[in-house]
N, C-alpha and C. Protein backbone atom coordinates (compact mmCIF):
# COMPACT_ATOMS: atom_id res chain seq x y z
N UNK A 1 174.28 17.93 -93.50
CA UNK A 1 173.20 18.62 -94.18
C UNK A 1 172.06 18.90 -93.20
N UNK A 2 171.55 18.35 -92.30
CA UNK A 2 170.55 18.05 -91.37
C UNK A 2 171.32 19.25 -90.43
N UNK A 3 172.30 19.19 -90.12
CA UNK A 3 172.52 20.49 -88.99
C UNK A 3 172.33 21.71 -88.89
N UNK A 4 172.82 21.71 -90.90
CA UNK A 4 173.10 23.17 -91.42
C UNK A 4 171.24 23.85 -91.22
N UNK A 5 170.33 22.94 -91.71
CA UNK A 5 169.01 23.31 -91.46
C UNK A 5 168.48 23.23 -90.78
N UNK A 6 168.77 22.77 -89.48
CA UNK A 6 168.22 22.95 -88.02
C UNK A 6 169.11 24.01 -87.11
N UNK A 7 170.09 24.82 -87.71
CA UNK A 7 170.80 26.12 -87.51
C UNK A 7 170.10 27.22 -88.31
N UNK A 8 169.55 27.24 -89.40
CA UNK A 8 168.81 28.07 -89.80
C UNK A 8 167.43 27.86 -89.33
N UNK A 9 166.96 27.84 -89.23
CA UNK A 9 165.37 27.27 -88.66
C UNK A 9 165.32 28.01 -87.41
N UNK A 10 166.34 27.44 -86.39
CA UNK A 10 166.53 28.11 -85.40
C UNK A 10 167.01 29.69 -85.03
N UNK A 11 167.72 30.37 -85.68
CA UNK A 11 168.53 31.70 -85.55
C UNK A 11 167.46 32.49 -87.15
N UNK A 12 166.50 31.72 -87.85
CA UNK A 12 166.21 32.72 -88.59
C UNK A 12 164.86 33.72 -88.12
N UNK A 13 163.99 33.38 -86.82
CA UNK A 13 163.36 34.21 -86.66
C UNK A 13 163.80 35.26 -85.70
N UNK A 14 165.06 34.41 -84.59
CA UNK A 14 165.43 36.11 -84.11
C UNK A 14 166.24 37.08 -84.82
N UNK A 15 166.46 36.65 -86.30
CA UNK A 15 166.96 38.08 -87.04
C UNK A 15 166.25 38.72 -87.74
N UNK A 16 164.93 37.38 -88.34
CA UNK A 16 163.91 38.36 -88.69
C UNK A 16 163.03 39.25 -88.07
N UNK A 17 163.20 39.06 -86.32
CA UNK A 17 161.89 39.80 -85.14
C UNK A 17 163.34 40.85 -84.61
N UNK A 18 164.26 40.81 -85.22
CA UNK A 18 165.05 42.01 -84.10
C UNK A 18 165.19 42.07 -83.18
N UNK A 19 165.23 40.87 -82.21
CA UNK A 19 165.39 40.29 -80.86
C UNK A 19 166.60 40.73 -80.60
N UNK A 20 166.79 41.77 -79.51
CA UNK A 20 168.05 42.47 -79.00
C UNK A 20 168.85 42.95 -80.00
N UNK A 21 168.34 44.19 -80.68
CA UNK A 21 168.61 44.58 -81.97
C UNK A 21 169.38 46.16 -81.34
N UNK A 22 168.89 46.68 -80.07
CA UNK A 22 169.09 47.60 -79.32
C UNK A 22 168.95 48.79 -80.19
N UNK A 23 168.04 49.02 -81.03
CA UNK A 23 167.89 50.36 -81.72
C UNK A 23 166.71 51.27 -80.82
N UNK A 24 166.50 52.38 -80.97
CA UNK A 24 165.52 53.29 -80.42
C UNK A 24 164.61 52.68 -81.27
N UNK A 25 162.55 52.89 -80.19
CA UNK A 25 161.69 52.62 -80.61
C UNK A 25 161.71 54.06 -81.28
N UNK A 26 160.67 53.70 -82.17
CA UNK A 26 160.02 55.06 -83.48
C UNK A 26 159.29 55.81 -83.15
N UNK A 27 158.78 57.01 -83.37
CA UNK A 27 157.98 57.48 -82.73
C UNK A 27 156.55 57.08 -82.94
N UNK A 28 155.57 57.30 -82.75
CA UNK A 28 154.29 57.22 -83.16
C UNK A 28 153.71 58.12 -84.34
N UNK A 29 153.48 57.21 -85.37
CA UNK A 29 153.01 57.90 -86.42
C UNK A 29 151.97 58.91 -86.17
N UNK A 30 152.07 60.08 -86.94
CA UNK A 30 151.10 61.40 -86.87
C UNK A 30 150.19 61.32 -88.11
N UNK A 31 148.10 61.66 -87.46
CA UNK A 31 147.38 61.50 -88.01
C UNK A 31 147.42 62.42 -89.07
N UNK A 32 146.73 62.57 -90.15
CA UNK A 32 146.85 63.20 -91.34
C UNK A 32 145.49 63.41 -91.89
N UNK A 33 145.71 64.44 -92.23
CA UNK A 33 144.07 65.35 -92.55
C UNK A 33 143.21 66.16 -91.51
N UNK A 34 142.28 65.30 -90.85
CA UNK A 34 141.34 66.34 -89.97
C UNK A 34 142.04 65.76 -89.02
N UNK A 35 141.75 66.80 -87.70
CA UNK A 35 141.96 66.51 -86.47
C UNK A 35 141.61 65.11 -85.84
N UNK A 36 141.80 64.89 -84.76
CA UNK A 36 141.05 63.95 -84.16
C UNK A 36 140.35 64.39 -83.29
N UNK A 37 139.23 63.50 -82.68
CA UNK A 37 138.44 64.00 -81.59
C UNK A 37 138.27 63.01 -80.59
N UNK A 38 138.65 64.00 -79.48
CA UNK A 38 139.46 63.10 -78.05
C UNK A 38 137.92 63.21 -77.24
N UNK A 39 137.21 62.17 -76.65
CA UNK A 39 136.43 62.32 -75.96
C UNK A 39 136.83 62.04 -74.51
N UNK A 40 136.93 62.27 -73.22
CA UNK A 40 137.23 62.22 -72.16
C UNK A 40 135.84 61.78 -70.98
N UNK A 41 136.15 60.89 -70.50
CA UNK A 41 135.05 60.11 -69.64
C UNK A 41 134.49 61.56 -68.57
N UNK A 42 133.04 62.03 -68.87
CA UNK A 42 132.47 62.72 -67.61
C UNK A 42 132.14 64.26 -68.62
N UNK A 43 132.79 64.48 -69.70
CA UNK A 43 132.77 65.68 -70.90
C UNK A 43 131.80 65.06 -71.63
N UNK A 44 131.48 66.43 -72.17
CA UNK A 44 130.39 66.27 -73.38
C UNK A 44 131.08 66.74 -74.58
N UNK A 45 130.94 65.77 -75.78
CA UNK A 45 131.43 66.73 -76.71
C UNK A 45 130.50 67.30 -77.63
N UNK A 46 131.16 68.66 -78.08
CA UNK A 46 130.31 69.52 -78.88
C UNK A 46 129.82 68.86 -80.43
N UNK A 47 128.47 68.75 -80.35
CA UNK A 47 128.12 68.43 -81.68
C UNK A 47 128.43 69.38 -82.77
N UNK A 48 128.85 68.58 -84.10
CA UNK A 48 128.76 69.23 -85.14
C UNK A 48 127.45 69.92 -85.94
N UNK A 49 127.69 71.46 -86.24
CA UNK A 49 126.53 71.77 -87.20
C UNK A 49 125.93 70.54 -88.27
N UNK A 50 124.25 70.25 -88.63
CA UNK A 50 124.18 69.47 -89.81
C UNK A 50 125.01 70.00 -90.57
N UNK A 51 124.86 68.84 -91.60
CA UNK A 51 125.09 69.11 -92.98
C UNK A 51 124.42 69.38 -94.11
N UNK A 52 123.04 69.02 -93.89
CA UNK A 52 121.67 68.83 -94.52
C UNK A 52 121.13 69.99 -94.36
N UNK A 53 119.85 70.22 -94.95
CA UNK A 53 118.46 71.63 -94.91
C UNK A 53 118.56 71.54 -93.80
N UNK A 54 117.62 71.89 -92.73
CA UNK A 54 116.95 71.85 -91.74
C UNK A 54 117.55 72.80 -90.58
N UNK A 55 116.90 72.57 -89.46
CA UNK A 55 117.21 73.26 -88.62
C UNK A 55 118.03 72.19 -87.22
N UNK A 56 119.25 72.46 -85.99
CA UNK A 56 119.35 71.84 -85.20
C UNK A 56 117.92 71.72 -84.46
N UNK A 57 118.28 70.80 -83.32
CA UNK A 57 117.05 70.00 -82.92
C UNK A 57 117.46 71.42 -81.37
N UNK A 58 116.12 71.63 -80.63
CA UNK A 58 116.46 72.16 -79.12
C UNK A 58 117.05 71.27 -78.09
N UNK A 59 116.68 70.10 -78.92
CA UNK A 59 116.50 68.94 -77.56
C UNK A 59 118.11 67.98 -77.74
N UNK A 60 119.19 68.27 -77.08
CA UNK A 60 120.58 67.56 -77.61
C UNK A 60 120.88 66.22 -77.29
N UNK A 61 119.49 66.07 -76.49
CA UNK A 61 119.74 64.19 -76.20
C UNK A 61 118.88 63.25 -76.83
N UNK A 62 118.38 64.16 -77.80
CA UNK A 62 117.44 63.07 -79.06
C UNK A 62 115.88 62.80 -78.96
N UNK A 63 115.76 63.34 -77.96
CA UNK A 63 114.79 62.45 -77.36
C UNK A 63 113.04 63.63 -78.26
N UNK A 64 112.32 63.26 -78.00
CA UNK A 64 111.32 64.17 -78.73
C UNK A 64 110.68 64.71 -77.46
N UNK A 65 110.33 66.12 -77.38
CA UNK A 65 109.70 66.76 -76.30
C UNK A 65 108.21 66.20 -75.97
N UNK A 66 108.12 65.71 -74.64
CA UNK A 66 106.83 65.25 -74.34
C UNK A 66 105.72 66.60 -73.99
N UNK A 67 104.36 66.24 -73.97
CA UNK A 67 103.51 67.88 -74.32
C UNK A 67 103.23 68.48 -73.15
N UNK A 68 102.97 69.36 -72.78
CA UNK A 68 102.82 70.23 -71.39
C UNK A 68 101.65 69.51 -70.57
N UNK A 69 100.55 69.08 -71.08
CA UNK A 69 99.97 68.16 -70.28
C UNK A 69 100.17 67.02 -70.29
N UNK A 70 99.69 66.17 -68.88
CA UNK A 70 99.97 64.82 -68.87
C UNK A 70 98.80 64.18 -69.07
N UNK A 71 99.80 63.04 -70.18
CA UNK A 71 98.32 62.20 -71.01
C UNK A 71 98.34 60.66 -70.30
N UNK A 72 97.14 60.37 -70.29
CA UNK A 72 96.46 59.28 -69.50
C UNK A 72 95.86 58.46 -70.59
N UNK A 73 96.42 56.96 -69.77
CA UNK A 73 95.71 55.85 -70.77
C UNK A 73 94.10 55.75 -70.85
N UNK A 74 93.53 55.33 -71.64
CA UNK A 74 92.15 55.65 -71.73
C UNK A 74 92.06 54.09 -72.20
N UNK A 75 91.03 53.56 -72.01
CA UNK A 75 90.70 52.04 -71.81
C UNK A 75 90.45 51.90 -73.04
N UNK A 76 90.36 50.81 -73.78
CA UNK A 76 89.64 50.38 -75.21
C UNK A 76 88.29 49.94 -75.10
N UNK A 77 87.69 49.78 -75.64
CA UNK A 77 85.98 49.15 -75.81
C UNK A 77 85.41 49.90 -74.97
N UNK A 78 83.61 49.44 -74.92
CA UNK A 78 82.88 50.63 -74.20
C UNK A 78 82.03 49.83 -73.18
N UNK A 79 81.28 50.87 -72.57
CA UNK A 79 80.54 49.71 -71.44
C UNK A 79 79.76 48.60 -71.60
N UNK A 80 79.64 48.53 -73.25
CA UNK A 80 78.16 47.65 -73.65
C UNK A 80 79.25 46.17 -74.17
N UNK A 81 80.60 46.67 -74.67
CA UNK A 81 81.68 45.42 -74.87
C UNK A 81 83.04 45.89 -74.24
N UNK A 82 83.11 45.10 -73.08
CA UNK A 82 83.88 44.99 -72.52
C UNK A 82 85.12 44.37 -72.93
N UNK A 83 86.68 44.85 -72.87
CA UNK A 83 87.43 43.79 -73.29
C UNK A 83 87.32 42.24 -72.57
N UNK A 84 87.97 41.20 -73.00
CA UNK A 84 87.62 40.31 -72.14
C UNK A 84 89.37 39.94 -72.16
N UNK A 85 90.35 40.58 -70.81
CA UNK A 85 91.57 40.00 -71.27
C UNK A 85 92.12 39.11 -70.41
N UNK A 86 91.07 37.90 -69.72
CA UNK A 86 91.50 36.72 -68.85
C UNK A 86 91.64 35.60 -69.43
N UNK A 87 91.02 36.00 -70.93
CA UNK A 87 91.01 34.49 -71.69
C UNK A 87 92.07 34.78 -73.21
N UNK A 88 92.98 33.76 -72.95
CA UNK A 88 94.05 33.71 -73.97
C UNK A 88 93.35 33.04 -75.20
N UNK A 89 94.54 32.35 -75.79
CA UNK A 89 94.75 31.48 -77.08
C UNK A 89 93.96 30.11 -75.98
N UNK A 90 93.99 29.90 -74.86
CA UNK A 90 93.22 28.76 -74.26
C UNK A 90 92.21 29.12 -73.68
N UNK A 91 90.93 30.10 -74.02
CA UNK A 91 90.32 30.50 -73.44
C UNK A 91 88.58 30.02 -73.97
N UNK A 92 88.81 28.68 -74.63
CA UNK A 92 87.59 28.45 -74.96
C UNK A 92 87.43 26.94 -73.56
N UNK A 93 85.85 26.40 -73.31
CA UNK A 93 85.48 26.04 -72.04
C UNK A 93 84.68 25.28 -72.95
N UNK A 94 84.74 23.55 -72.10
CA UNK A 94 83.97 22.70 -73.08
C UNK A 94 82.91 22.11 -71.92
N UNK A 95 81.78 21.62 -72.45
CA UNK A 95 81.35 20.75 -71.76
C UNK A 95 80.42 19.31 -72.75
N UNK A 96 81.63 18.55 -72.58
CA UNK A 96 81.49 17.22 -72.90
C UNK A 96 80.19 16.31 -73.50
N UNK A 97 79.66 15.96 -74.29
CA UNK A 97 78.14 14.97 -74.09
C UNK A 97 79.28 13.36 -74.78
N UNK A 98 78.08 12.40 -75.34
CA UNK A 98 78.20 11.39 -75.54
C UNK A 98 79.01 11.57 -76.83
N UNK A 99 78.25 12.12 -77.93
CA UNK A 99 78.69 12.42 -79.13
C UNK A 99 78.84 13.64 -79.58
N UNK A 100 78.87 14.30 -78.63
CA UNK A 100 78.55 16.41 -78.81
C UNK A 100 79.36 17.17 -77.90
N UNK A 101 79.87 18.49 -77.70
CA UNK A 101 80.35 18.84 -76.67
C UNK A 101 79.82 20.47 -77.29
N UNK A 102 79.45 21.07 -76.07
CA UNK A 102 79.03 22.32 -76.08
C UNK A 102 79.87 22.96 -75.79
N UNK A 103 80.64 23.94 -76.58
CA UNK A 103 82.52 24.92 -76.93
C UNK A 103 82.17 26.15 -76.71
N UNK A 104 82.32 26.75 -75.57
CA UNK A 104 81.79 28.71 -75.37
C UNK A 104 83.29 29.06 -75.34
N UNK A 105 83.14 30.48 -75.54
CA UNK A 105 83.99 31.16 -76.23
C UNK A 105 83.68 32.60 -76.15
N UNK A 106 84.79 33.90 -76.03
CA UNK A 106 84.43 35.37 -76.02
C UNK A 106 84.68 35.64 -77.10
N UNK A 107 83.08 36.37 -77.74
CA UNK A 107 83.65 37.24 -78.46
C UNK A 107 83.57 38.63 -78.41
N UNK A 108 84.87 39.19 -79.03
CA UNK A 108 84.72 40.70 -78.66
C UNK A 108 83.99 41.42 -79.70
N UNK A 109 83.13 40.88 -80.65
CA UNK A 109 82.73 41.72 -81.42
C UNK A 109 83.85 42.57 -82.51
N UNK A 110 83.39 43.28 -83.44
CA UNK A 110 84.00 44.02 -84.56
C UNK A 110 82.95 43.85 -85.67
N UNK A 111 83.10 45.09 -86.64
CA UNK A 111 82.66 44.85 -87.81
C UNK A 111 83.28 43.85 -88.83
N UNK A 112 84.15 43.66 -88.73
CA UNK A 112 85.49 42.91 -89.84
C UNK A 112 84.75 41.65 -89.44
N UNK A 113 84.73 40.91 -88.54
CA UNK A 113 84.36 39.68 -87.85
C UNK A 113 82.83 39.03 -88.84
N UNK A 114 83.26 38.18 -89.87
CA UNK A 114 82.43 37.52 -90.71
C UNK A 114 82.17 36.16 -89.74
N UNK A 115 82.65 35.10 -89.37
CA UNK A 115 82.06 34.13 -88.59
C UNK A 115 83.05 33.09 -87.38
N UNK A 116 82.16 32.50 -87.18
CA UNK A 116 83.25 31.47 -86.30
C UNK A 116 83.51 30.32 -86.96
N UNK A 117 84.38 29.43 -86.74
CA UNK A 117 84.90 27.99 -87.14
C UNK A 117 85.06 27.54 -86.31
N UNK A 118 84.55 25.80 -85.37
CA UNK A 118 84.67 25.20 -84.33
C UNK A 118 84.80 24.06 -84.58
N UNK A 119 86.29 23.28 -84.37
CA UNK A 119 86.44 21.88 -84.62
C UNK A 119 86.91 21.51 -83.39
N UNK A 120 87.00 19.75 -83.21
CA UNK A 120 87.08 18.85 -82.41
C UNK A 120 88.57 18.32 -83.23
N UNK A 121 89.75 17.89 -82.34
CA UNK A 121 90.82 17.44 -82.61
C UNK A 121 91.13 16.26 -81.80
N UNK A 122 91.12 15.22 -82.63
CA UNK A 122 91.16 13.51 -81.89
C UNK A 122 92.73 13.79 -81.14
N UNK A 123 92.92 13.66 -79.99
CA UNK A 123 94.41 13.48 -79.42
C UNK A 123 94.01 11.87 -79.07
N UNK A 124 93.67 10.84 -79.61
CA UNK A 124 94.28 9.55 -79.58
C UNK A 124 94.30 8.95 -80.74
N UNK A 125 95.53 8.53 -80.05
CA UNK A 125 96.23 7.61 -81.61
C UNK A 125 95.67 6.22 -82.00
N UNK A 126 95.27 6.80 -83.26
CA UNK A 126 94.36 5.74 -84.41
C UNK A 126 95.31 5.63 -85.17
N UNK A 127 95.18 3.75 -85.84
CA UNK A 127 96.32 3.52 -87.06
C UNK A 127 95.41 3.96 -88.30
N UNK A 128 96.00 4.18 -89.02
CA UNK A 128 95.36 4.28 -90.40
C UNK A 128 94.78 5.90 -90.55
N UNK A 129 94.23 6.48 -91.14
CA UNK A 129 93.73 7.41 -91.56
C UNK A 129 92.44 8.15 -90.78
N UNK A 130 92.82 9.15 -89.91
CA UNK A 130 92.33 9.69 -89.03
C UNK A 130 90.89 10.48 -89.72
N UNK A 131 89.43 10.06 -88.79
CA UNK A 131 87.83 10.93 -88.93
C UNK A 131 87.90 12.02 -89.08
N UNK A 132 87.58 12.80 -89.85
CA UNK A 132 87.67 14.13 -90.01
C UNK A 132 86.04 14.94 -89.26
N UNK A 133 85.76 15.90 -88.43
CA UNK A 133 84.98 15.70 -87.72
C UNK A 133 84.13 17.04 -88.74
N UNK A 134 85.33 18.06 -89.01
CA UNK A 134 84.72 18.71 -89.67
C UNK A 134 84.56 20.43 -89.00
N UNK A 135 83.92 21.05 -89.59
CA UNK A 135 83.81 22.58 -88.67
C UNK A 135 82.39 22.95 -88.44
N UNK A 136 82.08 23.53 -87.48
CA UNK A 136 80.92 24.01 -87.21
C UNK A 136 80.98 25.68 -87.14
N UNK A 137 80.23 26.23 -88.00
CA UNK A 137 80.41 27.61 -88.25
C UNK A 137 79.17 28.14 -87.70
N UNK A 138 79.50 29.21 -86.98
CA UNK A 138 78.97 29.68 -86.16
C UNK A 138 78.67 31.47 -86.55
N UNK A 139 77.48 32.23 -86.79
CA UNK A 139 77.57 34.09 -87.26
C UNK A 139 77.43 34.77 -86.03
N UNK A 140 77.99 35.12 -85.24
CA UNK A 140 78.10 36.12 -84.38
C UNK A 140 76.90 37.33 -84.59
N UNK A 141 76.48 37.81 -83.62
CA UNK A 141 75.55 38.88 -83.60
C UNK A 141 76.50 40.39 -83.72
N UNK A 142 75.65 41.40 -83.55
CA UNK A 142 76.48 42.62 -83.59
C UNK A 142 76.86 42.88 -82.14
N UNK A 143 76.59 41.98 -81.31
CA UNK A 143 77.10 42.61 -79.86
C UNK A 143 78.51 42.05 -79.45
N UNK A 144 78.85 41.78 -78.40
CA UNK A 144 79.96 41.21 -78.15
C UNK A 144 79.48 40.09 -76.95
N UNK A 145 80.22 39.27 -76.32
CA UNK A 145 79.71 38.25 -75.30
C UNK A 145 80.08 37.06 -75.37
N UNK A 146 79.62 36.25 -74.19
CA UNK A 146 80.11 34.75 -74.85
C UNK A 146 79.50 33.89 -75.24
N UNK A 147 79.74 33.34 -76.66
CA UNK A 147 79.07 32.35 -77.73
C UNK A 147 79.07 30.87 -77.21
N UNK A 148 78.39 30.28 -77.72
CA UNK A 148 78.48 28.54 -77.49
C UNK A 148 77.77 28.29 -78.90
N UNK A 149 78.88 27.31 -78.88
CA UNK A 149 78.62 26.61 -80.23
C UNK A 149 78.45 24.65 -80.37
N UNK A 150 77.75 24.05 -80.98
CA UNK A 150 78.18 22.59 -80.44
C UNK A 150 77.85 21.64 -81.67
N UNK A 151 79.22 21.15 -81.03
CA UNK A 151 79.99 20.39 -81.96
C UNK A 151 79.64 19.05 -82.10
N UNK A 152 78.99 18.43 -83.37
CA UNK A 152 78.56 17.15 -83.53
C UNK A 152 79.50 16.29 -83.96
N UNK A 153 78.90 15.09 -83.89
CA UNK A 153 79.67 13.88 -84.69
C UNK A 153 80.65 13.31 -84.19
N UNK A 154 80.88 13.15 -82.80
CA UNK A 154 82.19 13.13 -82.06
C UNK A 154 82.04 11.63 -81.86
N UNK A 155 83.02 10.82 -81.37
CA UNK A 155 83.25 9.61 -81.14
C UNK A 155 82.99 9.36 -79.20
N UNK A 156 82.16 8.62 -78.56
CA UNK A 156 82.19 8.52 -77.14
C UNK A 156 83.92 8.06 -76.72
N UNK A 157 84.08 8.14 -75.36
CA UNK A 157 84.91 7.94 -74.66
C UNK A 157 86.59 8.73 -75.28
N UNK A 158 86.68 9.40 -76.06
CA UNK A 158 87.24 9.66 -77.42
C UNK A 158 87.94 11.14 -76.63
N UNK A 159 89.51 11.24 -76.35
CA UNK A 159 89.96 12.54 -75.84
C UNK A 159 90.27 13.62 -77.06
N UNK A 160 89.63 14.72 -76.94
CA UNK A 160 89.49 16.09 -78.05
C UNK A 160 90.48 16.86 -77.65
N UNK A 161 90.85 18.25 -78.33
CA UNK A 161 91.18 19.88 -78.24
C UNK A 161 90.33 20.57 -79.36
N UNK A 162 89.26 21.28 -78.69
CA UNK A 162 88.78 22.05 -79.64
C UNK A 162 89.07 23.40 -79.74
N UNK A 163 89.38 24.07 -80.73
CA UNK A 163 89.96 24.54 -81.83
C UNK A 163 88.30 25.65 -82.39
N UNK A 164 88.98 27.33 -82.14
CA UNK A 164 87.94 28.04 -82.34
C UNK A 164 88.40 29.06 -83.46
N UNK A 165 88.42 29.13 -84.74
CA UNK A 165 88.91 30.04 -85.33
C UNK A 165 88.17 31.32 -86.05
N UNK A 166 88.57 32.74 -86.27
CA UNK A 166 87.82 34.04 -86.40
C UNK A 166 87.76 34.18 -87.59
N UNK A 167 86.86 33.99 -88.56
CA UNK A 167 86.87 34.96 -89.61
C UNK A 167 86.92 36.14 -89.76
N UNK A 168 87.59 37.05 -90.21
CA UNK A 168 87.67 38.47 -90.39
C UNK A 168 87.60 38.92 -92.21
N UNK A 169 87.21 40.15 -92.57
CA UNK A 169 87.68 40.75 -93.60
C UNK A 169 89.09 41.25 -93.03
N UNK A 170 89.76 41.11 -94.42
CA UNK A 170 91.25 41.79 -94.59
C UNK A 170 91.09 43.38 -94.57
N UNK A 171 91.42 44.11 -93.82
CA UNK A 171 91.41 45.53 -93.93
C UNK A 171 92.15 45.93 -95.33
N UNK A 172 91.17 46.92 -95.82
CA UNK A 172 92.21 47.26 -97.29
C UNK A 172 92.60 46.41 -98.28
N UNK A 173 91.99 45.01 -98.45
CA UNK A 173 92.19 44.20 -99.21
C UNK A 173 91.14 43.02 -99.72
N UNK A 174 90.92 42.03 -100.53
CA UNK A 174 89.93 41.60 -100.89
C UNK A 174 90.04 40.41 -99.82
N UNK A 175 89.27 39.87 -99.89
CA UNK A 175 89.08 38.45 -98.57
C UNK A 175 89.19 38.80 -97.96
N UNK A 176 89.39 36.97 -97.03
CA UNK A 176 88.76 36.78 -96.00
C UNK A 176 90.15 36.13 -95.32
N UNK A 177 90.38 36.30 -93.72
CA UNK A 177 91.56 35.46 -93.51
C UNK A 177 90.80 34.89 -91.95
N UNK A 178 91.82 33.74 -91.58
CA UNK A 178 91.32 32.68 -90.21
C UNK A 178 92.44 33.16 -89.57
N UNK A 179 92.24 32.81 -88.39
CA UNK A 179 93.32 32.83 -87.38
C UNK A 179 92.58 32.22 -85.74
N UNK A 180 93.39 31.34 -85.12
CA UNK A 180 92.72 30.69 -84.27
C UNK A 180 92.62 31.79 -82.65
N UNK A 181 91.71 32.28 -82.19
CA UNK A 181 91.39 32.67 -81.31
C UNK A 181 90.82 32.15 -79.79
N UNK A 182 91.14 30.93 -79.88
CA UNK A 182 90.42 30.41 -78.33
C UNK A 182 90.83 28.54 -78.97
N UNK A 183 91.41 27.91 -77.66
CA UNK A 183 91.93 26.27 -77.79
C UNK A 183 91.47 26.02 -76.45
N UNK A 184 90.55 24.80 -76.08
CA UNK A 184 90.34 24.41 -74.83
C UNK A 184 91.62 23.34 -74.55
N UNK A 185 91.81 22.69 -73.12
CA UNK A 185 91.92 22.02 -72.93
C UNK A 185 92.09 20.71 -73.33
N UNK A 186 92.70 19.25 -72.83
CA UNK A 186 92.57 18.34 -73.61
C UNK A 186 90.78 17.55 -72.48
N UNK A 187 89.86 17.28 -73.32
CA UNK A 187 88.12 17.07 -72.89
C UNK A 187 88.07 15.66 -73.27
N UNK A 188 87.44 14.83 -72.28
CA UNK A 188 87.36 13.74 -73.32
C UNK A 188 85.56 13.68 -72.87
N UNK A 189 84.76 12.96 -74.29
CA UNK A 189 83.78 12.46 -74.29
C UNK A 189 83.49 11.60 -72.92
N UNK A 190 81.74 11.56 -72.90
CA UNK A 190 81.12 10.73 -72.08
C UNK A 190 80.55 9.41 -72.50
């Protein structure tokens, strides 16, 4: 019994794969309906008319026609506010006291620009339930320049990151939103 099924097992896939079956291969089936379209490496092929309203484009490589004169970048802000683009997301500058640290900062001005927010962030680890130092809000004038703001209530010897955030109006919408604009360094108290 064991032979008879290790004789089939064996001889049943080369009769099911046609292994030296010696018949002619078939031809290659023929496409049906529209033509095909043979593209050849170094040819262009001819686009089809739309199908849609409109008109073809002049331009056959997509691209949109640039204008007969050449246009030049033109700077943002004016001579009285300068951009200021040397100072990042780390671009606020502390200088340290006992219990205070004086936090400058650029601002570029805008109308949207309702106020500043300036906190102190303890980077040492306390057990239990961390001082909250709080924010110091700061109103910007109508010009642009750099602000200093200073920050009370701080702990001596005590390592900070202070933390400068923008009030703005929402364009087109009611409120007010934050977003942090300037992080010093890690500063520690004197």
């Amino acid at each position: 019994m064991r032979r008879r099924w290790l004789g089939i097992l064996i001889f049943a896939p080369l009769v099911l794969g046609g292994c030296g079956s010696g018949g002619t291969p078939s031809a290659a089936p023929t496409p049906s309906g529209s033509p095909w379209i043979i593209y050849l490496p170094g040819n262009a092929a001819a686009s089809q008319a739309p199908s849609g309203a409109g008109t073809p484009s002049a331009f056959p490589t997509g691209f949109l026609p640039l204008p007969s004169g050449s246009v030049t970048a033109s700077p943002s802000g004016s001579p009285a506010c300068p951009r200021e683009i040397s100072h990042g997301i780390a671009g606020a500058t502390v200088v340290p006291g006992r219990t205070s640290a004086a936090v400058t900062f650029y601002n570029p001005g805008g109308s949207d620009l309702v106020e500043y927010r300036v906190t102190a962030i303890s980077q040492d680890l306390v057990a239990g339930p961390q001082r909250d130092v709080g924010w110091t809000v700061l109103t910007p004038g109508s010009g642009c320049g750099f602000l200093t703001a200073t920050v009370t209530g701080l702990d001596p010897k005590t390592h900070y990151v202070f933390s400068v955030d923008a009030v703005t109006t929402r364009l087109g919408m009611d409120g007010t939103q934050a977003a942090t604009v300037a992080r010093s360094l890690v500063v520690q108290t004197t």
